[in-house]
PDB file of N, CA and C in Angstrom:
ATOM      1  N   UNK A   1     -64.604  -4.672 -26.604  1.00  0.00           N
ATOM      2  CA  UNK A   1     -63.910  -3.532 -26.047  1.00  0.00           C
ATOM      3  C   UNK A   1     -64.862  -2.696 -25.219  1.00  0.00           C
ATOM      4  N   UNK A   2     -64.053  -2.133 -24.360  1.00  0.00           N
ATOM      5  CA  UNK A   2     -65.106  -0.919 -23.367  1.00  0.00           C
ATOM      6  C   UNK A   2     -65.038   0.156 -24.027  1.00  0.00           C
ATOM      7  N   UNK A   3     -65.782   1.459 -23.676  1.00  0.00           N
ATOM      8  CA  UNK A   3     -66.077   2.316 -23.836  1.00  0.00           C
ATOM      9  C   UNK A   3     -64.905   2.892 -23.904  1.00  0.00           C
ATOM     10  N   UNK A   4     -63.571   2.859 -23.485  1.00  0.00           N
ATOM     11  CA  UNK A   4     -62.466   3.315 -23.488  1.00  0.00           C
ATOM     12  C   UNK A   4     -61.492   2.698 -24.989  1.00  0.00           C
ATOM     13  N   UNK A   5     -62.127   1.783 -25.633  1.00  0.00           N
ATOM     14  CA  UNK A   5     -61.087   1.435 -26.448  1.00  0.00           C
ATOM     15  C   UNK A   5     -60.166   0.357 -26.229  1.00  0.00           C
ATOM     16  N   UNK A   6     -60.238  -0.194 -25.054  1.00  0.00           N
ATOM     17  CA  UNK A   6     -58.700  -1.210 -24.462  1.00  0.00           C
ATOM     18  C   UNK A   6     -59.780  -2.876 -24.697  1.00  0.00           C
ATOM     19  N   UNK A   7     -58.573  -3.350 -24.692  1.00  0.00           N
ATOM     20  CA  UNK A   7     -59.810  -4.935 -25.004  1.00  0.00           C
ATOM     21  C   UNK A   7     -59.490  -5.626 -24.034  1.00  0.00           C
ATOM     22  N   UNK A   8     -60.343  -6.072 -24.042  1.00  0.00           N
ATOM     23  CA  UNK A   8     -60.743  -6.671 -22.738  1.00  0.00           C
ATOM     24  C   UNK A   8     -60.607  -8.470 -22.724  1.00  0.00           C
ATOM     25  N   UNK A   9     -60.153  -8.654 -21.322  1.00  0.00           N
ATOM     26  CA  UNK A   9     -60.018 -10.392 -21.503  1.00  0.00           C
ATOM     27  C   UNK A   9     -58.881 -10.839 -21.724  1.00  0.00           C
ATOM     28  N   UNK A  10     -58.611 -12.106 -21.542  1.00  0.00           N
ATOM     29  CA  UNK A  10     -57.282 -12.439 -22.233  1.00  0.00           C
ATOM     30  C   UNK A  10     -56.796 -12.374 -23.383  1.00  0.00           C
ATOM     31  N   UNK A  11     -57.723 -12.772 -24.488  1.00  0.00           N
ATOM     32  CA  UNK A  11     -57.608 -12.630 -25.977  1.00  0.00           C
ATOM     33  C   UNK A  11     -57.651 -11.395 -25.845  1.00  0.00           C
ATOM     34  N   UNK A  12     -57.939 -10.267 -25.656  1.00  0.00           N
ATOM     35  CA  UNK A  12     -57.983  -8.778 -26.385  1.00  0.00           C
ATOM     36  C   UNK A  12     -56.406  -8.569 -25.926  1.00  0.00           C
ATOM     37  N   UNK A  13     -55.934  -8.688 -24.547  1.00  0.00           N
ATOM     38  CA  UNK A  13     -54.903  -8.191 -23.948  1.00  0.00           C
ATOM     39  C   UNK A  13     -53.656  -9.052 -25.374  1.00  0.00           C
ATOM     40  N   UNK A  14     -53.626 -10.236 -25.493  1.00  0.00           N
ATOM     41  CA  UNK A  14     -52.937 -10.759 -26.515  1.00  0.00           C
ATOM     42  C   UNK A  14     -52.673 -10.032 -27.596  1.00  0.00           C
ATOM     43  N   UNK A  15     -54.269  -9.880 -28.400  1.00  0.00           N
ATOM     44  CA  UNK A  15     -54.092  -9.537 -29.475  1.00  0.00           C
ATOM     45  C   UNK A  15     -53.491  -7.946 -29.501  1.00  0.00           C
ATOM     46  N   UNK A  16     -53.270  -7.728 -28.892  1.00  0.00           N
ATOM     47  CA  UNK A  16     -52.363  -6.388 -28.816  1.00  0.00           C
ATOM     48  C   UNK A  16     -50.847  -6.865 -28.485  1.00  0.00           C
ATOM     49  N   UNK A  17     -50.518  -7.344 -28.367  1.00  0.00           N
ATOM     50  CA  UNK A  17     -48.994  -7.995 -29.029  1.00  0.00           C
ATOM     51  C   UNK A  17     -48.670  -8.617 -30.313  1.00  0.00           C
ATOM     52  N   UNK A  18     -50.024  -9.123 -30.382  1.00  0.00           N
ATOM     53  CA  UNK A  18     -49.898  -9.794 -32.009  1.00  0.00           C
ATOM     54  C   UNK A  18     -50.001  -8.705 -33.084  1.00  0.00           C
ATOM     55  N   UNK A  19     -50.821  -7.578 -32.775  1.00  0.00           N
ATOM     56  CA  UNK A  19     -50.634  -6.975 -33.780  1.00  0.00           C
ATOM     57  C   UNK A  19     -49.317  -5.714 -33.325  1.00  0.00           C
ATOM     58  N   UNK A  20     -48.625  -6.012 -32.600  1.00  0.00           N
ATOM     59  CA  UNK A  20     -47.175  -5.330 -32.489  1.00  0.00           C
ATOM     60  C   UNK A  20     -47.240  -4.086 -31.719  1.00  0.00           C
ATOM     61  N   UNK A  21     -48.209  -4.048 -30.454  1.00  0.00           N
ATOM     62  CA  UNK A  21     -48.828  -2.279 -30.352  1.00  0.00           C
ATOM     63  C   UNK A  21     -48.287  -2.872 -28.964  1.00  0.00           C
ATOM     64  N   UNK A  22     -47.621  -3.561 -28.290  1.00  0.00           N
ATOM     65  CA  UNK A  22     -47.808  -3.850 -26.823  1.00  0.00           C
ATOM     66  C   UNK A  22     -45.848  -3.437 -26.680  1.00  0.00           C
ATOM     67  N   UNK A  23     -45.360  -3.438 -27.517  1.00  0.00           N
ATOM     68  CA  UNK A  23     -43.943  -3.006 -27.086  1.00  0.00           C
ATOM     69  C   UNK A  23     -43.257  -2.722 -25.326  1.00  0.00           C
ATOM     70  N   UNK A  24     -44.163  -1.736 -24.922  1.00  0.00           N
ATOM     71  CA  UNK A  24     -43.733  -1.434 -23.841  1.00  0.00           C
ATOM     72  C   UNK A  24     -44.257  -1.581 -22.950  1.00  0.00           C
ATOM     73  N   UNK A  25     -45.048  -2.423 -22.736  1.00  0.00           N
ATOM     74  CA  UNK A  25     -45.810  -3.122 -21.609  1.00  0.00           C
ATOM     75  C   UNK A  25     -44.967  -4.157 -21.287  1.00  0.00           C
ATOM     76  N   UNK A  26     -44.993  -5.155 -19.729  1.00  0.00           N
ATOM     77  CA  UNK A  26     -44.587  -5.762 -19.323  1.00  0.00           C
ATOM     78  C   UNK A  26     -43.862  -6.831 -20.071  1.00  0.00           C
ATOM     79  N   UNK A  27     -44.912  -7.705 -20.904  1.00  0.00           N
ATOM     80  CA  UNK A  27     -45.004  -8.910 -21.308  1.00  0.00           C
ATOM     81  C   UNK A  27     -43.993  -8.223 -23.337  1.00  0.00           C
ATOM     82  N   UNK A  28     -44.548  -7.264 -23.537  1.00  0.00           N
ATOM     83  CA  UNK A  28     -44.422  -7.306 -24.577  1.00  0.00           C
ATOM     84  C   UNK A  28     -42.265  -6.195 -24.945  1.00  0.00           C
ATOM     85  N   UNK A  29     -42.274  -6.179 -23.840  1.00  0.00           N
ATOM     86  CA  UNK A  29     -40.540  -5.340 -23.817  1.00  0.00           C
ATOM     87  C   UNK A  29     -39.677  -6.662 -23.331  1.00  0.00           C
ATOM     88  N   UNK A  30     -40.690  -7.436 -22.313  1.00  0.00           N
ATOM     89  CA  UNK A  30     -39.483  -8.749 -22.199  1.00  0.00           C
ATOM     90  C   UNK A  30     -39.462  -9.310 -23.170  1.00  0.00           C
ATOM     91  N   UNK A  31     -40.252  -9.403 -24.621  1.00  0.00           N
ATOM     92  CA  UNK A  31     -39.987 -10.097 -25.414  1.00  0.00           C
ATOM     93  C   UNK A  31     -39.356  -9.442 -26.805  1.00  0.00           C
ATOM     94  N   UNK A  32     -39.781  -7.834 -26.540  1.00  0.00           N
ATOM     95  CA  UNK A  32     -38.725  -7.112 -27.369  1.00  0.00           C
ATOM     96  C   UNK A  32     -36.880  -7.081 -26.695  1.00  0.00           C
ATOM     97  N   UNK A  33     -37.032  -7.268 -25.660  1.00  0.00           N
ATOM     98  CA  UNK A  33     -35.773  -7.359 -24.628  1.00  0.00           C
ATOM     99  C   UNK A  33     -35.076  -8.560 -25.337  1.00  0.00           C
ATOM    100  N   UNK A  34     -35.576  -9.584 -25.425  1.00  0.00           N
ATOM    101  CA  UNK A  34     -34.913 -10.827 -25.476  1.00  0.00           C
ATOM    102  C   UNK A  34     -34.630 -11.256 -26.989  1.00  0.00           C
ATOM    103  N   UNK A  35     -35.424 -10.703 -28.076  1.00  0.00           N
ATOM    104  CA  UNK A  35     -35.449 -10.432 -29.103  1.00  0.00           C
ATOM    105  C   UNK A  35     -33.912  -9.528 -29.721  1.00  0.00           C
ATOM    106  N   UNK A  36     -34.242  -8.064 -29.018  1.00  0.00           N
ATOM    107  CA  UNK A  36     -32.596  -7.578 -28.946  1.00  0.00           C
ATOM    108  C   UNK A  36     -31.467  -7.745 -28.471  1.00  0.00           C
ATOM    109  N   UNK A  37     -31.678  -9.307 -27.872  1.00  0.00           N
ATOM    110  CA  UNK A  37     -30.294  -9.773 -27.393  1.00  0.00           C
ATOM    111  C   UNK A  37     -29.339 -10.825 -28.091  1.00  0.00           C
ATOM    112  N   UNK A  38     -30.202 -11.267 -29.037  1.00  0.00           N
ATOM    113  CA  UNK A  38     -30.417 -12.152 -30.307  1.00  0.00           C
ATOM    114  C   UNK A  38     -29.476 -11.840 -31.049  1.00  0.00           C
ATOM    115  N   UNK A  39     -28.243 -11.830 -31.387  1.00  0.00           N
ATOM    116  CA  UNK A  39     -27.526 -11.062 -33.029  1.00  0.00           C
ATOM    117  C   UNK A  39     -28.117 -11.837 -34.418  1.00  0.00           C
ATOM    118  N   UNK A  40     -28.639 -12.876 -34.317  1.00  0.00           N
ATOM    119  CA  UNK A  40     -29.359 -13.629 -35.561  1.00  0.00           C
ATOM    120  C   UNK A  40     -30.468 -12.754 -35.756  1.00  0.00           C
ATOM    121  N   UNK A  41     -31.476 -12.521 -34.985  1.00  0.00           N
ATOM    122  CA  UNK A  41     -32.923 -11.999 -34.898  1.00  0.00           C
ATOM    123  C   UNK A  41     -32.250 -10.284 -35.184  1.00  0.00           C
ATOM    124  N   UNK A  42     -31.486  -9.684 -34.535  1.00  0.00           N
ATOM    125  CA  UNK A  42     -31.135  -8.052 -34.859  1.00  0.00           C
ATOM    126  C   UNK A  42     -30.563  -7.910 -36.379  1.00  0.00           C
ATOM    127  N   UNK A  43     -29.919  -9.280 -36.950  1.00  0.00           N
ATOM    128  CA  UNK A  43     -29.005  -9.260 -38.041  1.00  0.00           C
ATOM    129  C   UNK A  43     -30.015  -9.555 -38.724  1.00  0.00           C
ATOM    130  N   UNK A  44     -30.870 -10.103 -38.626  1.00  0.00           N
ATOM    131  CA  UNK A  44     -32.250  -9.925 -40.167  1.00  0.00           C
ATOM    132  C   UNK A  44     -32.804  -8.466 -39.599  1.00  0.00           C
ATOM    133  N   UNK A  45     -33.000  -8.101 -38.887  1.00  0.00           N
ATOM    134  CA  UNK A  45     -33.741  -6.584 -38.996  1.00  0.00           C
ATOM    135  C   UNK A  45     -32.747  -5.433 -39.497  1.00  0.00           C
ATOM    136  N   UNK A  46     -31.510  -5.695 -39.614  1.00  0.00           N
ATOM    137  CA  UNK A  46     -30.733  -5.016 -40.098  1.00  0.00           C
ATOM    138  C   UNK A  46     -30.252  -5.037 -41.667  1.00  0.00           C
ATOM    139  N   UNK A  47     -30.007  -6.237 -41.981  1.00  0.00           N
ATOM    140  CA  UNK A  47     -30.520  -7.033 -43.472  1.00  0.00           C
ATOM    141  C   UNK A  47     -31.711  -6.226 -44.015  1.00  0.00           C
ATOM    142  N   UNK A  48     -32.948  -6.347 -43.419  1.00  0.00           N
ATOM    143  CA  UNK A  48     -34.480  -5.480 -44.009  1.00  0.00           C
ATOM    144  C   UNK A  48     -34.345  -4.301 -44.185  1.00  0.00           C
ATOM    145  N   UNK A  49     -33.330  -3.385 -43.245  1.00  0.00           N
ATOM    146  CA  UNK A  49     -33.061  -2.313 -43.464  1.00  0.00           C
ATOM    147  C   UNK A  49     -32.188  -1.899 -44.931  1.00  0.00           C
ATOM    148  N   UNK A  50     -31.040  -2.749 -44.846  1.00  0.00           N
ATOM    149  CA  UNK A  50     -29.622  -2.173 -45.676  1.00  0.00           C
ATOM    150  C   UNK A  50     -30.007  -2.815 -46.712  1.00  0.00           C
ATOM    151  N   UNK A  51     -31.286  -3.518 -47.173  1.00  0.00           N
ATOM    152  CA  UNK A  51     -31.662  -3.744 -48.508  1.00  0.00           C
ATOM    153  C   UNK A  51     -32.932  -3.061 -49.292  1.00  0.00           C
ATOM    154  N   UNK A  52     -33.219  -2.023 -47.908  1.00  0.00           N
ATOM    155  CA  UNK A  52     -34.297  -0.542 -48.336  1.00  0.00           C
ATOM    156  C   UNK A  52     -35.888  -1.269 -48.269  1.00  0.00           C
ATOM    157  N   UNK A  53     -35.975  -2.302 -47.232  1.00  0.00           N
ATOM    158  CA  UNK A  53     -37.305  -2.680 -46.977  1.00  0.00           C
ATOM    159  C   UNK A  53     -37.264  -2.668 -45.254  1.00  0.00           C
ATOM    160  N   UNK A  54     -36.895  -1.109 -44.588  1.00  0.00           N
ATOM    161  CA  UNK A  54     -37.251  -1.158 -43.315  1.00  0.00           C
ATOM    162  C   UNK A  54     -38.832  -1.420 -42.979  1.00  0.00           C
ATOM    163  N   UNK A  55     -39.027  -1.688 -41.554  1.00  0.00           N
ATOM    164  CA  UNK A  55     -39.953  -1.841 -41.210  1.00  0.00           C
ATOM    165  C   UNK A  55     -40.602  -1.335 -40.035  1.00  0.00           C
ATOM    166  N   UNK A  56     -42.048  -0.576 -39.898  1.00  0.00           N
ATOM    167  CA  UNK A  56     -42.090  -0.093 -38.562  1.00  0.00           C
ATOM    168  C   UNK A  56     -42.009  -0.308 -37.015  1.00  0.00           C
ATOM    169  N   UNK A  57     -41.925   0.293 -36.273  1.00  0.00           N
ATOM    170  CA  UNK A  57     -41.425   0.261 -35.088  1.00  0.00           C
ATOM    171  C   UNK A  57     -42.620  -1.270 -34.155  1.00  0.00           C
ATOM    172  N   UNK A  58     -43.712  -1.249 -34.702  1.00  0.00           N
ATOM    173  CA  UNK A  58     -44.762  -2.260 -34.208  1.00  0.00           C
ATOM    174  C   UNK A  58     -44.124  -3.330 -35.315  1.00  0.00           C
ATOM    175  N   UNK A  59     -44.002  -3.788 -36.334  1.00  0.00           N
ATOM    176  CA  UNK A  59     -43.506  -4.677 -36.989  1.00  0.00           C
ATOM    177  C   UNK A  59     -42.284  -5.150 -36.352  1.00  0.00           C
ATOM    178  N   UNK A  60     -41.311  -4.715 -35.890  1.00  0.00           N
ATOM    179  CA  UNK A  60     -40.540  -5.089 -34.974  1.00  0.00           C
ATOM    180  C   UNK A  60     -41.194  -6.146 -33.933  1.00  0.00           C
ATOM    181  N   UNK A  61     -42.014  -4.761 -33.513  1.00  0.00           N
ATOM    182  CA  UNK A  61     -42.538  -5.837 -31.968  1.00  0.00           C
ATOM    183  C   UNK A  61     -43.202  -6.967 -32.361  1.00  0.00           C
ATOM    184  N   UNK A  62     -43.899  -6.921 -33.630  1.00  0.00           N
ATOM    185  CA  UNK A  62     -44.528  -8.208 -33.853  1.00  0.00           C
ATOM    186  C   UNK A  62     -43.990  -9.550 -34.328  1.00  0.00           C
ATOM    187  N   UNK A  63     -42.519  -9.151 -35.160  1.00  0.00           N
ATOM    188  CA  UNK A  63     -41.266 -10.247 -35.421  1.00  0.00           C
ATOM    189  C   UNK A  63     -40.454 -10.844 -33.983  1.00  0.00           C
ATOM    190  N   UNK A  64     -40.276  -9.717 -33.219  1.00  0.00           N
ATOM    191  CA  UNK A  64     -40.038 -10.118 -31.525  1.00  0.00           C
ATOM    192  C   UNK A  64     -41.279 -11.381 -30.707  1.00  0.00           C
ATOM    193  N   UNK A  65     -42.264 -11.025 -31.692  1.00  0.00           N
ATOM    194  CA  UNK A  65     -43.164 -11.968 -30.942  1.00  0.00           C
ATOM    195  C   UNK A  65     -43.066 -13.102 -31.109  1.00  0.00           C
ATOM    196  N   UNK A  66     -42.979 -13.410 -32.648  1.00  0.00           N
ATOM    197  CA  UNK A  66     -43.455 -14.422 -33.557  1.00  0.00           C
ATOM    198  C   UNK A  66     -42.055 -14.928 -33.296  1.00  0.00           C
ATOM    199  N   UNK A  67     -40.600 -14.354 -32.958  1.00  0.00           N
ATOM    200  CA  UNK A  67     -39.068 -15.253 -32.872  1.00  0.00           C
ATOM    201  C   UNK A  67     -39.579 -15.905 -31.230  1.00  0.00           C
ATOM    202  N   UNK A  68     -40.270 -15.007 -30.258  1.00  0.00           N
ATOM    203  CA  UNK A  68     -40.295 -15.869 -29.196  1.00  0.00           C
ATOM    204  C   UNK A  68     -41.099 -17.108 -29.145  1.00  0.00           C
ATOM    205  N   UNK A  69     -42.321 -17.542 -29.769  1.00  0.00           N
ATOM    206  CA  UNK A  69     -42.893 -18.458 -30.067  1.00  0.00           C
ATOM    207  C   UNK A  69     -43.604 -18.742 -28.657  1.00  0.00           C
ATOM    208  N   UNK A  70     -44.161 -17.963 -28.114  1.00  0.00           N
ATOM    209  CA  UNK A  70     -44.877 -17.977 -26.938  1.00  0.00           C
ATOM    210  C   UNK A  70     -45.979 -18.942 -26.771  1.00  0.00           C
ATOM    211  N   UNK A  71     -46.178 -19.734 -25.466  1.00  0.00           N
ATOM    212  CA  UNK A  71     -47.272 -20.453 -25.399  1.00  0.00           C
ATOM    213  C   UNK A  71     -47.717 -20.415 -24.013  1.00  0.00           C
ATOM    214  N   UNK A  72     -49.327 -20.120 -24.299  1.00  0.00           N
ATOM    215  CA  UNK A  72     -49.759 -19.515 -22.755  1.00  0.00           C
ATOM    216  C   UNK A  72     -51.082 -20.572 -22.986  1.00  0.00           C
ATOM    217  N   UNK A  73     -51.205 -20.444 -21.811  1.00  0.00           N
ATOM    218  CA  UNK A  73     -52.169 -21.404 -21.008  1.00  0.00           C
ATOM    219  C   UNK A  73     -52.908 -20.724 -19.569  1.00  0.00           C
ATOM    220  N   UNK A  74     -54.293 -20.691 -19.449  1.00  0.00           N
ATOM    221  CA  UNK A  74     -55.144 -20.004 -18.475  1.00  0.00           C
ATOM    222  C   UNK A  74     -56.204 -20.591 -17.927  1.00  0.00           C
ATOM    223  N   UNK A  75     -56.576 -21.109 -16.875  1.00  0.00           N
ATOM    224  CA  UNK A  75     -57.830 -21.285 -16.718  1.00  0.00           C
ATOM    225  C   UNK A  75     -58.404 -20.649 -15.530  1.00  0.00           C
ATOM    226  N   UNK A  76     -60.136 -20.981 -15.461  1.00  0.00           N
ATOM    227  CA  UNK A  76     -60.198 -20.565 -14.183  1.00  0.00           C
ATOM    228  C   UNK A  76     -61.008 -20.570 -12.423  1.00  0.00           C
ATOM    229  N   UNK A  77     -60.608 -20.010 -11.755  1.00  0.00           N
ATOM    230  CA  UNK A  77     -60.341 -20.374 -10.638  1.00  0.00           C
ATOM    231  C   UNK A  77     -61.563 -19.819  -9.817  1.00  0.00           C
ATOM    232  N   UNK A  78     -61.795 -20.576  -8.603  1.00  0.00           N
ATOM    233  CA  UNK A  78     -63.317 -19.866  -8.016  1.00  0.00           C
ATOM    234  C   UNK A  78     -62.657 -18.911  -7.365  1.00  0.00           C
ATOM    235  N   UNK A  79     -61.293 -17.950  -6.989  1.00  0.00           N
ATOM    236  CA  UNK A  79     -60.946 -17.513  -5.694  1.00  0.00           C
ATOM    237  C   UNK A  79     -59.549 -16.552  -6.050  1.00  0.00           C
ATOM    238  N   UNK A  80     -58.847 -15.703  -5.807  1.00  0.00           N
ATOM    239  CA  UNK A  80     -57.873 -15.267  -5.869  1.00  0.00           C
ATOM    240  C   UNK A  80     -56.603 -16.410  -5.232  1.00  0.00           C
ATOM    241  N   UNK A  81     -56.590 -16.797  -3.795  1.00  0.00           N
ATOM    242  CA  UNK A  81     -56.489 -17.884  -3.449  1.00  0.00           C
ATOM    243  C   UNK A  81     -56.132 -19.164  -3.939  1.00  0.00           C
ATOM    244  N   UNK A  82     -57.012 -19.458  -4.849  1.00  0.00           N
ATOM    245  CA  UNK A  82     -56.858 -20.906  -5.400  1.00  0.00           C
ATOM    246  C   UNK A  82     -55.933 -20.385  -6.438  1.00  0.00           C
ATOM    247  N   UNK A  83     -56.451 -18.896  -7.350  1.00  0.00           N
ATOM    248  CA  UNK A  83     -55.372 -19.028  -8.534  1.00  0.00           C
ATOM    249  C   UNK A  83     -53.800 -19.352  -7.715  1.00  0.00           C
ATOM    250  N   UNK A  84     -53.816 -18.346  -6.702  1.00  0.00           N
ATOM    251  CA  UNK A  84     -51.963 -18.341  -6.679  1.00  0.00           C
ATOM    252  C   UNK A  84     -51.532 -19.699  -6.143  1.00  0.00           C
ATOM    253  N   UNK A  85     -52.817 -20.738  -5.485  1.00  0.00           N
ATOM    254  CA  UNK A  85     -52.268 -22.047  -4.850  1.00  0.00           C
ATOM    255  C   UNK A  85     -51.833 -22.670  -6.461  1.00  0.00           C
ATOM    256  N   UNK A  86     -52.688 -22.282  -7.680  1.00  0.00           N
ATOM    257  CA  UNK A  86     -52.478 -23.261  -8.652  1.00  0.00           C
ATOM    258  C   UNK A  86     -51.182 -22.783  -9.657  1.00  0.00           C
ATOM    259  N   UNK A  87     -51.418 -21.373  -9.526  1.00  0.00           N
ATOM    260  CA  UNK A  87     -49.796 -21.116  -9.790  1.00  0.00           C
ATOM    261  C   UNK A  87     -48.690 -21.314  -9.130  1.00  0.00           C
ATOM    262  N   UNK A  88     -48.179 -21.476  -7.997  1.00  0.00           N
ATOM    263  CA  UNK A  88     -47.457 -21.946  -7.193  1.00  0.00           C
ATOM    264  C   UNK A  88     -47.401 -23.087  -7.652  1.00  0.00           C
ATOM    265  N   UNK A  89     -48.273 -24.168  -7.719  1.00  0.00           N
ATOM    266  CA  UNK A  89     -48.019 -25.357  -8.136  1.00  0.00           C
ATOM    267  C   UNK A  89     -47.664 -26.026  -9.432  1.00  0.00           C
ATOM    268  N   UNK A  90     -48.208 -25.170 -10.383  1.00  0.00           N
ATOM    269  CA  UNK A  90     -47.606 -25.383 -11.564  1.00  0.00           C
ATOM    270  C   UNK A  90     -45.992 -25.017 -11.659  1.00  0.00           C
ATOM    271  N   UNK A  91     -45.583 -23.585 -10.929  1.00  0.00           N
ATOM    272  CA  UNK A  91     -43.905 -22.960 -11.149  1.00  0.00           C
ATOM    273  C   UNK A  91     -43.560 -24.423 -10.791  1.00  0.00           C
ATOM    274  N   UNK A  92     -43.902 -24.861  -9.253  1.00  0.00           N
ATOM    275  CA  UNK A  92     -42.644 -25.944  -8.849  1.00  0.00           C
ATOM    276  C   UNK A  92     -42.634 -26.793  -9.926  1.00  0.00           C
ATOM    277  N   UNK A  93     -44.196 -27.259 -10.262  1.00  0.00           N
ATOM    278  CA  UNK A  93     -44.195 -28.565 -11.579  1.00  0.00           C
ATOM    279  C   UNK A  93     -43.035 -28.308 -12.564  1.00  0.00           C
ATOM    280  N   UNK A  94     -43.041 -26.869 -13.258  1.00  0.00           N
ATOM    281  CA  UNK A  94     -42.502 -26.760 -13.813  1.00  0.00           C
ATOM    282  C   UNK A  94     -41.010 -26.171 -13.528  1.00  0.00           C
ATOM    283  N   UNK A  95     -40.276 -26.395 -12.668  1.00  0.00           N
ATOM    284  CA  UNK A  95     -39.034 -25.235 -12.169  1.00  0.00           C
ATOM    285  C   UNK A  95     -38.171 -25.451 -12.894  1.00  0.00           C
ATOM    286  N   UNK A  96     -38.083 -26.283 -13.702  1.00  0.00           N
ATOM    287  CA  UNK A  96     -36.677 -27.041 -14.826  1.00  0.00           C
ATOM    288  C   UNK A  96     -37.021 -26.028 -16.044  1.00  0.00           C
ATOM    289  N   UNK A  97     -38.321 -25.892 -16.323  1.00  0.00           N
ATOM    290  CA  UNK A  97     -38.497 -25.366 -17.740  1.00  0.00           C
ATOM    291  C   UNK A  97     -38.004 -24.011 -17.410  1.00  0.00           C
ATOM    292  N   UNK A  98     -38.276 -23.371 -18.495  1.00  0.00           N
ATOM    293  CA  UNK A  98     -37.840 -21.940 -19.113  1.00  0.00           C
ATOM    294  C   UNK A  98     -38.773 -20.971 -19.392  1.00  0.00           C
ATOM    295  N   UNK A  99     -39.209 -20.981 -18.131  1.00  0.00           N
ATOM    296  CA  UNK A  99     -40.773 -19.991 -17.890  1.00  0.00           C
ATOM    297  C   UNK A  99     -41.040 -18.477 -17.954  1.00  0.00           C
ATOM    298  N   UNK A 100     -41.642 -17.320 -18.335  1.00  0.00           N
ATOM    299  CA  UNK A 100     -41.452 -16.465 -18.583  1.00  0.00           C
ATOM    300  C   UNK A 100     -42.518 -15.840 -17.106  1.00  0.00           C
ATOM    301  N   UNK A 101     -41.854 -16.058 -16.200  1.00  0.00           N
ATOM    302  CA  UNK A 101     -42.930 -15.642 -14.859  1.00  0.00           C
ATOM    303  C   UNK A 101     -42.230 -14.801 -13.976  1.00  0.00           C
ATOM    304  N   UNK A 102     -42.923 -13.932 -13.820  1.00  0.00           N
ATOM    305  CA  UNK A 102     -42.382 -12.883 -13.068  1.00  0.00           C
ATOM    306  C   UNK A 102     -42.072 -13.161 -11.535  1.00  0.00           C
ATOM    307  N   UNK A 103     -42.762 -14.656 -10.831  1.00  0.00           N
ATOM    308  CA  UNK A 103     -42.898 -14.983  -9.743  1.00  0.00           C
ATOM    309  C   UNK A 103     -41.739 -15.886  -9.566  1.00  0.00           C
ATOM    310  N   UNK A 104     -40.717 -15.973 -11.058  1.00  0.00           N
ATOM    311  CA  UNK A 104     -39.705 -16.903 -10.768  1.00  0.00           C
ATOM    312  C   UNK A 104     -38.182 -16.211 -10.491  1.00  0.00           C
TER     313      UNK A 104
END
C-alpha cells in the first residue's frame, strides 16, 4: 500500500472486493447490480434476515461476489497500444462469451 492507504496493483485493487469494501466502484456495483437482479440470490439474503442472522452491508457485497464467480486474467504489455491491440483481440476471440467489459 501507499502512503495513502489504497492498494496498489491488481491484487490489492481485487482484494478490496473480496473483502466486500468495493460496492460502489465500477466493477464491484455491476456485480452488486447483477446480484440484485437474482430473486434466488435476494431470497437467501432475505431468508438471513427473517431468521435474525442479518448481515452487513460489505457481507452483501462479498456474497454478490462469490454468486458471480468471477474470473480475470491480465498480462503484460510493452505499450498502451499493444494493450488495447490485445484487448481488441481477445473481445472479438471472445464475442460469443459473456464478458463483463465495458468496451462491449
Amino acid at each position: 500500500m501507499r502512503g495513502g492507504g489504497k492498494p496498489e496493483g491488481i491484487r490489492g485493487r481485487l482484494s478490496v472486493y473480496t473483502r466486500g469494501k468495493g460496492l460502489v466502484s465500477g466493477l464491484g456495483e455491476a456485480v452488486f447490480d447483477r446480484a440484485l437482479a437474482d430473486p434466488e440470490w435476494l431470497a437467501g439474503r432475505l431468508a438471513e434476515v427473517k431468521g435474525g442472522t442479518p448481515i452487513r452491508a460489505k457481507e452483501w457485497g462479498r456474497a454478490a461476489f462469490v454468486r458471480a464467480d468471477l474470473h480475470i486474467r491480465w498480462t503484460v504489455t510493452e505499450d498502451r497500444a499493444s494493450a488495447l491491440a490485445l484487448e481488441r483481440a481477445c473481445l472479438d476471440a471472445l464475442a460469443k462469451s459473456d464478458l463483463w467489459n465495458r468496451h462491449r
